[in-house]
C-alpha atoms as a PDB file:
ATOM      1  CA  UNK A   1      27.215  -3.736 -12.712  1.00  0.00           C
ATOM      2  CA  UNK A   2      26.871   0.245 -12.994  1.00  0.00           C
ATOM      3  CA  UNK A   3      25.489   1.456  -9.897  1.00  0.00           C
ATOM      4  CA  UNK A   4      25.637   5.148 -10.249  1.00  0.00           C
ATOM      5  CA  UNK A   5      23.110   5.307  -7.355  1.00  0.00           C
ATOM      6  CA  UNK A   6      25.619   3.417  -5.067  1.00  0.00           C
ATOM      7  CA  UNK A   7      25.295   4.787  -1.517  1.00  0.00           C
ATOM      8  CA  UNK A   8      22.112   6.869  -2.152  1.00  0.00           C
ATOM      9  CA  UNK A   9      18.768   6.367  -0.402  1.00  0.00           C
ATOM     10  CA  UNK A  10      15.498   6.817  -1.984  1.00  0.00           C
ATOM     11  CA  UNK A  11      11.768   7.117  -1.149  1.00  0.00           C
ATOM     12  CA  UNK A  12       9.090   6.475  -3.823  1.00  0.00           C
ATOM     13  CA  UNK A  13       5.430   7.445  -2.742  1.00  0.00           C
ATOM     14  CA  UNK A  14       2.907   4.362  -3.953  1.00  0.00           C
ATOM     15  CA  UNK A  15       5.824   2.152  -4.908  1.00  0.00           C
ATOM     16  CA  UNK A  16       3.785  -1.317  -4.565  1.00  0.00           C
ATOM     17  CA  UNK A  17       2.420  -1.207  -8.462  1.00  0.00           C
ATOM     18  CA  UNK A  18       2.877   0.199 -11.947  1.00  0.00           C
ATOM     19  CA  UNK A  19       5.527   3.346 -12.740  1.00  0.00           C
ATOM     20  CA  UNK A  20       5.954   3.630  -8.824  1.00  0.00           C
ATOM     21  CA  UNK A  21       7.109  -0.123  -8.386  1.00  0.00           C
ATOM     22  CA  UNK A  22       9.535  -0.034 -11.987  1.00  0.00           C
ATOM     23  CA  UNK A  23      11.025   3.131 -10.469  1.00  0.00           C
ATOM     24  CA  UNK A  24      11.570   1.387  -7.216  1.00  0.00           C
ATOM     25  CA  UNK A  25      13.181  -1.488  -8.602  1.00  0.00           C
ATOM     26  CA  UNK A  26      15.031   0.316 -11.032  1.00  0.00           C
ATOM     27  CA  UNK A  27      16.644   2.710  -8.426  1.00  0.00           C
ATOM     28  CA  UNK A  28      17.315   0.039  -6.587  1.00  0.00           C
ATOM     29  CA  UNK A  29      19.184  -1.641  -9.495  1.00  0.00           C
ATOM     30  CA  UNK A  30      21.346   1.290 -10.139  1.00  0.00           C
ATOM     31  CA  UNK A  31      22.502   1.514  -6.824  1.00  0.00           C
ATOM     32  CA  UNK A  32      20.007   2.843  -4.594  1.00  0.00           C
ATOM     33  CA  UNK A  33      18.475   1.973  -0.945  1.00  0.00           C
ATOM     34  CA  UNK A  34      14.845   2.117  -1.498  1.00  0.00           C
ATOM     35  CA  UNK A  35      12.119   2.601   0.128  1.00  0.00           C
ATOM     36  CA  UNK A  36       8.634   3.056  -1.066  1.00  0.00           C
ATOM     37  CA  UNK A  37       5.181   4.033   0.295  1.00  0.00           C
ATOM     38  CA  UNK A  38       1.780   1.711  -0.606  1.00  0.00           C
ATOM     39  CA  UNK A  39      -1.751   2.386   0.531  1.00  0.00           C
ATOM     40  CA  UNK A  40      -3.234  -1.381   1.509  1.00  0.00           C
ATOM     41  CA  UNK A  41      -1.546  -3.827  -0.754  1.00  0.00           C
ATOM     42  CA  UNK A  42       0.875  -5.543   1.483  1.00  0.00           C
ATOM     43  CA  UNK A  43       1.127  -8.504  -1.080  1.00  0.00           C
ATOM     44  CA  UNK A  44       1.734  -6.478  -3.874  1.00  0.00           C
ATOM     45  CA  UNK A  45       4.462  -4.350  -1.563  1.00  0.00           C
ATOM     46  CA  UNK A  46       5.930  -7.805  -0.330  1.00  0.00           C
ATOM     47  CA  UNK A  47       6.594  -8.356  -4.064  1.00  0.00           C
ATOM     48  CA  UNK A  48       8.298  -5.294  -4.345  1.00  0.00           C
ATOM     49  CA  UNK A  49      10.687  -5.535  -1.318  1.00  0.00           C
ATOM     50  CA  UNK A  50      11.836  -9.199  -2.407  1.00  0.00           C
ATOM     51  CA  UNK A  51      12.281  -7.308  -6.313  1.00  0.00           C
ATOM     52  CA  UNK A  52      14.616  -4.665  -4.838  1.00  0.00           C
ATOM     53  CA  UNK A  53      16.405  -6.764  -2.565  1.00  0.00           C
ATOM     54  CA  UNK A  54      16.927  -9.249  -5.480  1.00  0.00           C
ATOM     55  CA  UNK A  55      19.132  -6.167  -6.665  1.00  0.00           C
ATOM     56  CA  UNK A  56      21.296  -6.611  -3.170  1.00  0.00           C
ATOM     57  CA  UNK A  57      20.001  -3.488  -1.987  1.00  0.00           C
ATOM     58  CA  UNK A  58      17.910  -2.504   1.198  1.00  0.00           C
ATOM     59  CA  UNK A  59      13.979  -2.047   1.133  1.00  0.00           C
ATOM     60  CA  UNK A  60      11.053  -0.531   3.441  1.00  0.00           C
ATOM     61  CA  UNK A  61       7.568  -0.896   2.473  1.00  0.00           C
ATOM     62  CA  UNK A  62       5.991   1.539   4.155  1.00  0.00           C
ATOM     63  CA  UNK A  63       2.197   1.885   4.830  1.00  0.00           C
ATOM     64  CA  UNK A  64       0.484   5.230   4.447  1.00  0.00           C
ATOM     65  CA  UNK A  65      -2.857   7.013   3.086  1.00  0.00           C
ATOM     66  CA  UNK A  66      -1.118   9.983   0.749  1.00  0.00           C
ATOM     67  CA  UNK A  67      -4.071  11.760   1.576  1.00  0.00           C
ATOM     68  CA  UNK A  68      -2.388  12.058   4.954  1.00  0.00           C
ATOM     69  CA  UNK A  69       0.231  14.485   4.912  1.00  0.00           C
ATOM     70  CA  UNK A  70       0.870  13.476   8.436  1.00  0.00           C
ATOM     71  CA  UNK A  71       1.599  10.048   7.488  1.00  0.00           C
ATOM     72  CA  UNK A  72       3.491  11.087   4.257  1.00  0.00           C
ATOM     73  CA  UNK A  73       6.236  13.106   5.838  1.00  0.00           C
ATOM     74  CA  UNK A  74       6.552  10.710   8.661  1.00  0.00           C
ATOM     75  CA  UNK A  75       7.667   8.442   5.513  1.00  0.00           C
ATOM     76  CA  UNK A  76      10.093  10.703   5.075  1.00  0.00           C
ATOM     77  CA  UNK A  77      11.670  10.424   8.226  1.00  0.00           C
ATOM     78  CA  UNK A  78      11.222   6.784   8.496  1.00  0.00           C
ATOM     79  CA  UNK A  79      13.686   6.627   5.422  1.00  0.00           C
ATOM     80  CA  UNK A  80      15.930   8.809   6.619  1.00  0.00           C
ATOM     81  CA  UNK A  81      15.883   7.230   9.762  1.00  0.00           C
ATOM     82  CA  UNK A  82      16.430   3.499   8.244  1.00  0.00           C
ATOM     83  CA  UNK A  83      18.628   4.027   5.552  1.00  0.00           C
ATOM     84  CA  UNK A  84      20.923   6.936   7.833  1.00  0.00           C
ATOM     85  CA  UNK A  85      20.231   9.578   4.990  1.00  0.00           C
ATOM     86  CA  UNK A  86      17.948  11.111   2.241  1.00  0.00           C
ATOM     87  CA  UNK A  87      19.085  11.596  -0.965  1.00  0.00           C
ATOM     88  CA  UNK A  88      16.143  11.215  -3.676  1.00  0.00           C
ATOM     89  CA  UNK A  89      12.492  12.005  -3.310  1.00  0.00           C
ATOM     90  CA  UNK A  90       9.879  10.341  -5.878  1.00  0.00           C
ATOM     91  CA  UNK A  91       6.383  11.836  -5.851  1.00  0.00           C
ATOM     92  CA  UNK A  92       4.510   9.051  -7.564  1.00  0.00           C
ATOM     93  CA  UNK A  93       1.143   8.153  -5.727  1.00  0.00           C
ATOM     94  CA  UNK A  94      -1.691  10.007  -6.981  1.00  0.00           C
ATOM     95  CA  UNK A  95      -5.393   8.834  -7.554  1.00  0.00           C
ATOM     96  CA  UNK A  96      -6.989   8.605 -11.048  1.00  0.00           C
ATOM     97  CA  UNK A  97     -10.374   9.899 -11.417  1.00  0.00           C
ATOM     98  CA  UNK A  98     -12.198  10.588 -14.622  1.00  0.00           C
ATOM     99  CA  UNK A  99     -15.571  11.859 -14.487  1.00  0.00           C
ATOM    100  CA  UNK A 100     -18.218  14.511 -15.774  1.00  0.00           C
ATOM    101  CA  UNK A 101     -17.849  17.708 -13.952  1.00  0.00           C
ATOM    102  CA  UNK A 102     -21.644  17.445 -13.089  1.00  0.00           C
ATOM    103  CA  UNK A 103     -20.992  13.833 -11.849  1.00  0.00           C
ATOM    104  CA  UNK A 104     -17.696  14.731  -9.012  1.00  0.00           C
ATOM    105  CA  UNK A 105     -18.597  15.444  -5.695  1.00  0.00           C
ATOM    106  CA  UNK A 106     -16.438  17.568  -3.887  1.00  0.00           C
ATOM    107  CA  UNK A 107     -15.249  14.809  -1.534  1.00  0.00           C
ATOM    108  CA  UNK A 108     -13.721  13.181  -4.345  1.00  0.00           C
ATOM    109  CA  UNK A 109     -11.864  16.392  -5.321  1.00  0.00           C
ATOM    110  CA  UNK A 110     -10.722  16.954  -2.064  1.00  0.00           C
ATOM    111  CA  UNK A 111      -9.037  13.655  -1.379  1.00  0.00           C
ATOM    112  CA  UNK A 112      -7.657  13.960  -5.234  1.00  0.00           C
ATOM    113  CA  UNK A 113      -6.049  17.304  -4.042  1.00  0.00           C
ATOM    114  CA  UNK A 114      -4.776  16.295  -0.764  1.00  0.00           C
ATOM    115  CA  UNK A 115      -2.972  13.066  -2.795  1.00  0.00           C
ATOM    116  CA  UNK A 116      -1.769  14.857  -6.197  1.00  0.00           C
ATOM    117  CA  UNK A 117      -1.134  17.979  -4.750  1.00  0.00           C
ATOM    118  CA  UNK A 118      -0.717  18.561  -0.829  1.00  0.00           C
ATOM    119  CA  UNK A 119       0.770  15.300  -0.586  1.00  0.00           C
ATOM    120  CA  UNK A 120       3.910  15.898  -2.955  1.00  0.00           C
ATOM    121  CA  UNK A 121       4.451  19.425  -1.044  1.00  0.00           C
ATOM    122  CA  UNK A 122       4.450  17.709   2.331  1.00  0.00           C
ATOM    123  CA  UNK A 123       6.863  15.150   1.048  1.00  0.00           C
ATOM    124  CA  UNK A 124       9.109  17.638  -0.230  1.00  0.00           C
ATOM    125  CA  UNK A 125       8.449  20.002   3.050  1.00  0.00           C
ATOM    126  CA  UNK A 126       9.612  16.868   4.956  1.00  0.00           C
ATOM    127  CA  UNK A 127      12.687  15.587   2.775  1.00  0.00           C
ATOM    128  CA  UNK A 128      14.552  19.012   1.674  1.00  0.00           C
ATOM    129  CA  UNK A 129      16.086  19.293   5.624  1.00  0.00           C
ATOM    130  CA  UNK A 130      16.989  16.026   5.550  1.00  0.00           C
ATOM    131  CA  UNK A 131      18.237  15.761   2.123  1.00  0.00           C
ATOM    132  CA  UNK A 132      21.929  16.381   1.027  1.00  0.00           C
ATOM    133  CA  UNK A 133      23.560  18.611  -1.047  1.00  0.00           C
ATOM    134  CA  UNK A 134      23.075  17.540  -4.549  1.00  0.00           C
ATOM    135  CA  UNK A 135      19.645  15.429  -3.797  1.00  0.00           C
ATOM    136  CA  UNK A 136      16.921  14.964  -6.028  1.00  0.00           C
ATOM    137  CA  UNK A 137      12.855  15.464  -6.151  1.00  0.00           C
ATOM    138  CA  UNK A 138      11.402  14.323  -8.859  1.00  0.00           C
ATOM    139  CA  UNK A 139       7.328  14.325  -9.758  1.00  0.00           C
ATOM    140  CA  UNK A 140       5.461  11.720 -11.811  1.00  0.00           C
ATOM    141  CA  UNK A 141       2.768  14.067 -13.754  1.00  0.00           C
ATOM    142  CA  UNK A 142       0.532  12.914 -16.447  1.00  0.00           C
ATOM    143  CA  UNK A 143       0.605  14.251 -20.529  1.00  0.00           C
ATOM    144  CA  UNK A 144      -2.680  15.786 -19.777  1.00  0.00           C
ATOM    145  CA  UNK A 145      -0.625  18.428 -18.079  1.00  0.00           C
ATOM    146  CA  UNK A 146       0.543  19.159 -22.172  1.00  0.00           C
ATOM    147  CA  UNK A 147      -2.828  17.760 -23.813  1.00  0.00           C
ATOM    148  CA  UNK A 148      -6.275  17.049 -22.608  1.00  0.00           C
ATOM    149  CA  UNK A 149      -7.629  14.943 -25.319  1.00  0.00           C
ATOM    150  CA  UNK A 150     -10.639  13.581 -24.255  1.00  0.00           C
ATOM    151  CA  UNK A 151     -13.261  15.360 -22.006  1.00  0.00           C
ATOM    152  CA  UNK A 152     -14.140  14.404 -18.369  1.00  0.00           C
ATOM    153  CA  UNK A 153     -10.267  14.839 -16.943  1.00  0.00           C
ATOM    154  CA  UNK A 154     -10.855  18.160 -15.778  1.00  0.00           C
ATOM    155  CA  UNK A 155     -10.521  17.128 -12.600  1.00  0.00           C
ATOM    156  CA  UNK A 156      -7.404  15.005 -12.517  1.00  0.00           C
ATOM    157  CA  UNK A 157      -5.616  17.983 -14.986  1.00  0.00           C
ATOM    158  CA  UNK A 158      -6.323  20.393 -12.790  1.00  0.00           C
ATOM    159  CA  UNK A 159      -4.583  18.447  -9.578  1.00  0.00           C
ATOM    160  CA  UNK A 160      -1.407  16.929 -11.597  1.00  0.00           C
ATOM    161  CA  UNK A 161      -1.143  20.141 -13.371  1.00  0.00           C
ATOM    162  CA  UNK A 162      -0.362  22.126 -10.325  1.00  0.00           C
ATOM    163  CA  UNK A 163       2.524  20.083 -10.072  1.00  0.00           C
ATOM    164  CA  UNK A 164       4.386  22.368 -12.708  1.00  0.00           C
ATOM    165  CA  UNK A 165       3.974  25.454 -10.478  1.00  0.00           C
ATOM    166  CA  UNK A 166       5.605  23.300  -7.697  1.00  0.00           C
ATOM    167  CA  UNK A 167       8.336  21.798  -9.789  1.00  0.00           C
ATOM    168  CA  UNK A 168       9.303  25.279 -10.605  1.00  0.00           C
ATOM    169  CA  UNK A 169       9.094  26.868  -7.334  1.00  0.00           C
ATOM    170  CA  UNK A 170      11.210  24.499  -5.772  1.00  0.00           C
ATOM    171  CA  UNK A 171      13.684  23.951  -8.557  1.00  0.00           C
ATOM    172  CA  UNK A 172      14.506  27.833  -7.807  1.00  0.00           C
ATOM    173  CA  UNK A 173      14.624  28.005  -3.955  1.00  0.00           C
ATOM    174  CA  UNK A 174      16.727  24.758  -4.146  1.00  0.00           C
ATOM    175  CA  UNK A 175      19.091  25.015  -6.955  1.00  0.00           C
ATOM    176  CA  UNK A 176      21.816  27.603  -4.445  1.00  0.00           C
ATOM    177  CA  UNK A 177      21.803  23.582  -3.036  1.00  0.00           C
ATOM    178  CA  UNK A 178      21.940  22.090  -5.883  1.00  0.00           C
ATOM    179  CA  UNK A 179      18.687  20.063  -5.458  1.00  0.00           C
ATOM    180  CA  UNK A 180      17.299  19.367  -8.777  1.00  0.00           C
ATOM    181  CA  UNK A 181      13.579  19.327  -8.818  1.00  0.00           C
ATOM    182  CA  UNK A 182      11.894  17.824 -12.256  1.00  0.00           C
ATOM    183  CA  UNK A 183       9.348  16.305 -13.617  1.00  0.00           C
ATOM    184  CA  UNK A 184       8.016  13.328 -15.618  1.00  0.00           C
ATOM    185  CA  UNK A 185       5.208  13.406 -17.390  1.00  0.00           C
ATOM    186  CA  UNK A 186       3.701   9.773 -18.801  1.00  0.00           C
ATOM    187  CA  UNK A 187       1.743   9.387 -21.971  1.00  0.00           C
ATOM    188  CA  UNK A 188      -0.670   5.892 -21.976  1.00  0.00           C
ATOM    189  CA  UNK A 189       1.637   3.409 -19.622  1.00  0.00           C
ATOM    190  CA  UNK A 190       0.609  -0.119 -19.557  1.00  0.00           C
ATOM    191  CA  UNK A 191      -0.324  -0.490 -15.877  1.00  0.00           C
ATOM    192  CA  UNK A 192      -3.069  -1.808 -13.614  1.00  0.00           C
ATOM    193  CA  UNK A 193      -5.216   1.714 -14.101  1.00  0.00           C
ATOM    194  CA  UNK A 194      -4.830   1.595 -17.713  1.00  0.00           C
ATOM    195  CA  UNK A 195      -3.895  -1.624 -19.415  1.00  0.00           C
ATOM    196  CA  UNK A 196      -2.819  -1.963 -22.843  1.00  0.00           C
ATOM    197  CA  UNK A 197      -5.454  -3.655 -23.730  1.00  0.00           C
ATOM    198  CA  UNK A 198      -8.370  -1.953 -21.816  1.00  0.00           C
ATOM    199  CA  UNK A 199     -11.427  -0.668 -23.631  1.00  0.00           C
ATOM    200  CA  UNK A 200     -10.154   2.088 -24.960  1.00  0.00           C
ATOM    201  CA  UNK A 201      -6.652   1.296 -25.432  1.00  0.00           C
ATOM    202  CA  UNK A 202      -6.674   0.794 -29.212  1.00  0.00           C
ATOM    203  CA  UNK A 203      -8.024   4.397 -29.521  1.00  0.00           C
ATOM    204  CA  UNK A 204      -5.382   5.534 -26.844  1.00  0.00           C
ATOM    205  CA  UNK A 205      -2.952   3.587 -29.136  1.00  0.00           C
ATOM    206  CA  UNK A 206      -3.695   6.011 -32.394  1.00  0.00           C
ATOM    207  CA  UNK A 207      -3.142   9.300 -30.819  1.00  0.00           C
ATOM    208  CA  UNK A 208       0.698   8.157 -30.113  1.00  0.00           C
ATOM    209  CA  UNK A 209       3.431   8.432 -32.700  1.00  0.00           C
ATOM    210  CA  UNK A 210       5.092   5.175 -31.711  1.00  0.00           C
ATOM    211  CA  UNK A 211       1.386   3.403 -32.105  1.00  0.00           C
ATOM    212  CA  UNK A 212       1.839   1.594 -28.687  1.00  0.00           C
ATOM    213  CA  UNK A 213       1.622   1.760 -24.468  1.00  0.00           C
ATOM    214  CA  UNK A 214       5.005   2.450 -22.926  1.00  0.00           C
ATOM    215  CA  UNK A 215       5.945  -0.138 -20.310  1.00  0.00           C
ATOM    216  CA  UNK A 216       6.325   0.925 -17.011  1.00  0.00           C
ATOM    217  CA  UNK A 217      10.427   0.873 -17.004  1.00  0.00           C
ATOM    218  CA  UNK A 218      10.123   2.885 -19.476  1.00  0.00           C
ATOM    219  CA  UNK A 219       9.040   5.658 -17.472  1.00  0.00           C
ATOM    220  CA  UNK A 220      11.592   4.200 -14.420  1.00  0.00           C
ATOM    221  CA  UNK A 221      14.422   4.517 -16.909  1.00  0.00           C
ATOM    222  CA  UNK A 222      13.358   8.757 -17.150  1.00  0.00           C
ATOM    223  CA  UNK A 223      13.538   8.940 -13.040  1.00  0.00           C
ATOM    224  CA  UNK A 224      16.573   7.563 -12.983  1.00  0.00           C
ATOM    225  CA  UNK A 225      18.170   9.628 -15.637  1.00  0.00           C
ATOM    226  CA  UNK A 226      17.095  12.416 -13.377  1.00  0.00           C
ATOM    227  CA  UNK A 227      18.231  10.534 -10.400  1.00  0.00           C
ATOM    228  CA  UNK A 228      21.267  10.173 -11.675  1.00  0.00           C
ATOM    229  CA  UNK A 229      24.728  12.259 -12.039  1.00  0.00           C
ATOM    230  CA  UNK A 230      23.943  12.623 -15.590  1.00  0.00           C
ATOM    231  CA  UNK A 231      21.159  14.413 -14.611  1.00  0.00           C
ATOM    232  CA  UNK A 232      22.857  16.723 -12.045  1.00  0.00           C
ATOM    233  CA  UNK A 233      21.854  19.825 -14.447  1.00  0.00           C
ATOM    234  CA  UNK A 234      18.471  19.354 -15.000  1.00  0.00           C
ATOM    235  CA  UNK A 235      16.629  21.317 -13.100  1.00  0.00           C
ATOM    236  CA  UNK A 236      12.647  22.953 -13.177  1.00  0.00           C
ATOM    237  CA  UNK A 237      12.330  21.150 -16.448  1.00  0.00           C
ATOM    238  CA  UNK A 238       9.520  18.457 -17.035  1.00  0.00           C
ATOM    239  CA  UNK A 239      10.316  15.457 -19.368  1.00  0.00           C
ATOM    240  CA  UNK A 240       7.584  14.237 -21.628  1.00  0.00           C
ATOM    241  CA  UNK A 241       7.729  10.564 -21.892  1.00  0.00           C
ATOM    242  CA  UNK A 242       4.602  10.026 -24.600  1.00  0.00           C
ATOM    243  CA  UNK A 243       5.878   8.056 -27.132  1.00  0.00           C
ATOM    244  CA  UNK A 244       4.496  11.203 -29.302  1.00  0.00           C
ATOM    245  CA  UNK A 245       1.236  11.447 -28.285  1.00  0.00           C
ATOM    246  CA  UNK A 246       1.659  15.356 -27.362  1.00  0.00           C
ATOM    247  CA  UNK A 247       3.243  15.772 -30.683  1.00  0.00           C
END
């Protein structure tokens, strides 16, 4: 089996469902000890752990609010602290919320920013001391961060887009380490928020070149590109996986 994770340990934020559980399993697969992050779920995150250690490799579900930055760098260092190091960093949870501007209340855009935005910063505030030489953050965006092509997502573009400006930030205070810092940006994924064949998914459908939903590996098998050695000179870059729909 190629394992070109072997040895590594890895924390994915909101890991019990969707891209965040296919990257779990698939680091684990390639190598990785993994542990992952989920919000209330524990059947869902039970799922998960018996997936990844399926693979032979170690897992920690870990219970935490994103919103909490307290409880998202304590993640961290429960990782660290489990698998005795800290290699890759996956900032995946964020929460989905579509609505008129007149409609959003600001309580709803302040929990939205302290999960799409404060929350990947305090992971990545936590993880860089602890992290190798050579370790990895990696950011699951959105395509709206390319293309907003249908109204009422000002809201969630304006929260996943700011993780560009941190992508690029820390790709150039980390790279004299070489830390890689990327990130992934997901056209329509077949997942729990957005199913393949939801309402609107046949209109979703027609705006992408390949006429279809990616699965959620799909996305997985981007991370761990980036994850992996073959990625070791990738840095500050963001990889559009759309299956055309920006193009």
């Amino acid at each position: 089996m190629n394992t070109p994770l072997e040895g590594k340990a890895a924390l994915v934020t909101g890991g019990s469902r969707g891209i965040g559980a296919a990257t779990a399993i698939r680091l684990a697969q390639d190598g990785a000890d993994v542990a992952f992050t989920f919000h209330s779920n524990e059947t869902a995150a039970a799922a998960v752990v018996e997936q990844i250690k399926a693979t032979g490799g170690r897992a920690l579900a870990i219970q935490a609010d994103s919103a909490d930055a307290g409880a998202v760098m304590a993640a961290v260092e429960q990782t660290a602290a489990e698998f005795g190091r800290f290699d890759i960093l996956v900032n995946n949870a964020a929460t989905y919320v579509v609505e008129p501007l007149e409609e959003l209340d600001f309580a709803a855009f302040d929990r939205s920013v302290a999960v799409n935005i404060r929350a990947p910063f305090a992971a990545a505030k936590a993880a860089v001391p602890l992290m190798a030489d050579g370790g990895r953050i990696i950011s699951i965006g959105t395509l709206v961060n390319d293309r907003v092509a249908f109204p009422n997502y000002t809201h969630y573009a304006t929260t996943k887009t700011a993780l560009i400006g941190l992508t690029k930030g820390l790709a150039r205070e980390l790279g004299p380490r070489g830390i890689t810092v990327n990130l992934v940006n997901p056209g329509p994924t077949d997942t729990e928020l957005n199913p393949a064949d939801g309402p609107y998914a046949d209109t979703i459908r027609g705006f992408t070149a390949l006429g279809r939903f990616a699965e959620p590996s799909e996305v997985a098998g981007a991370v761990a590109f980036l994850a992996g050695p073959d990625g070791r000179y990738v840095t500050g870059a963001t990889l559009t996986i759309d299956g055309g729909f920006t193009s």
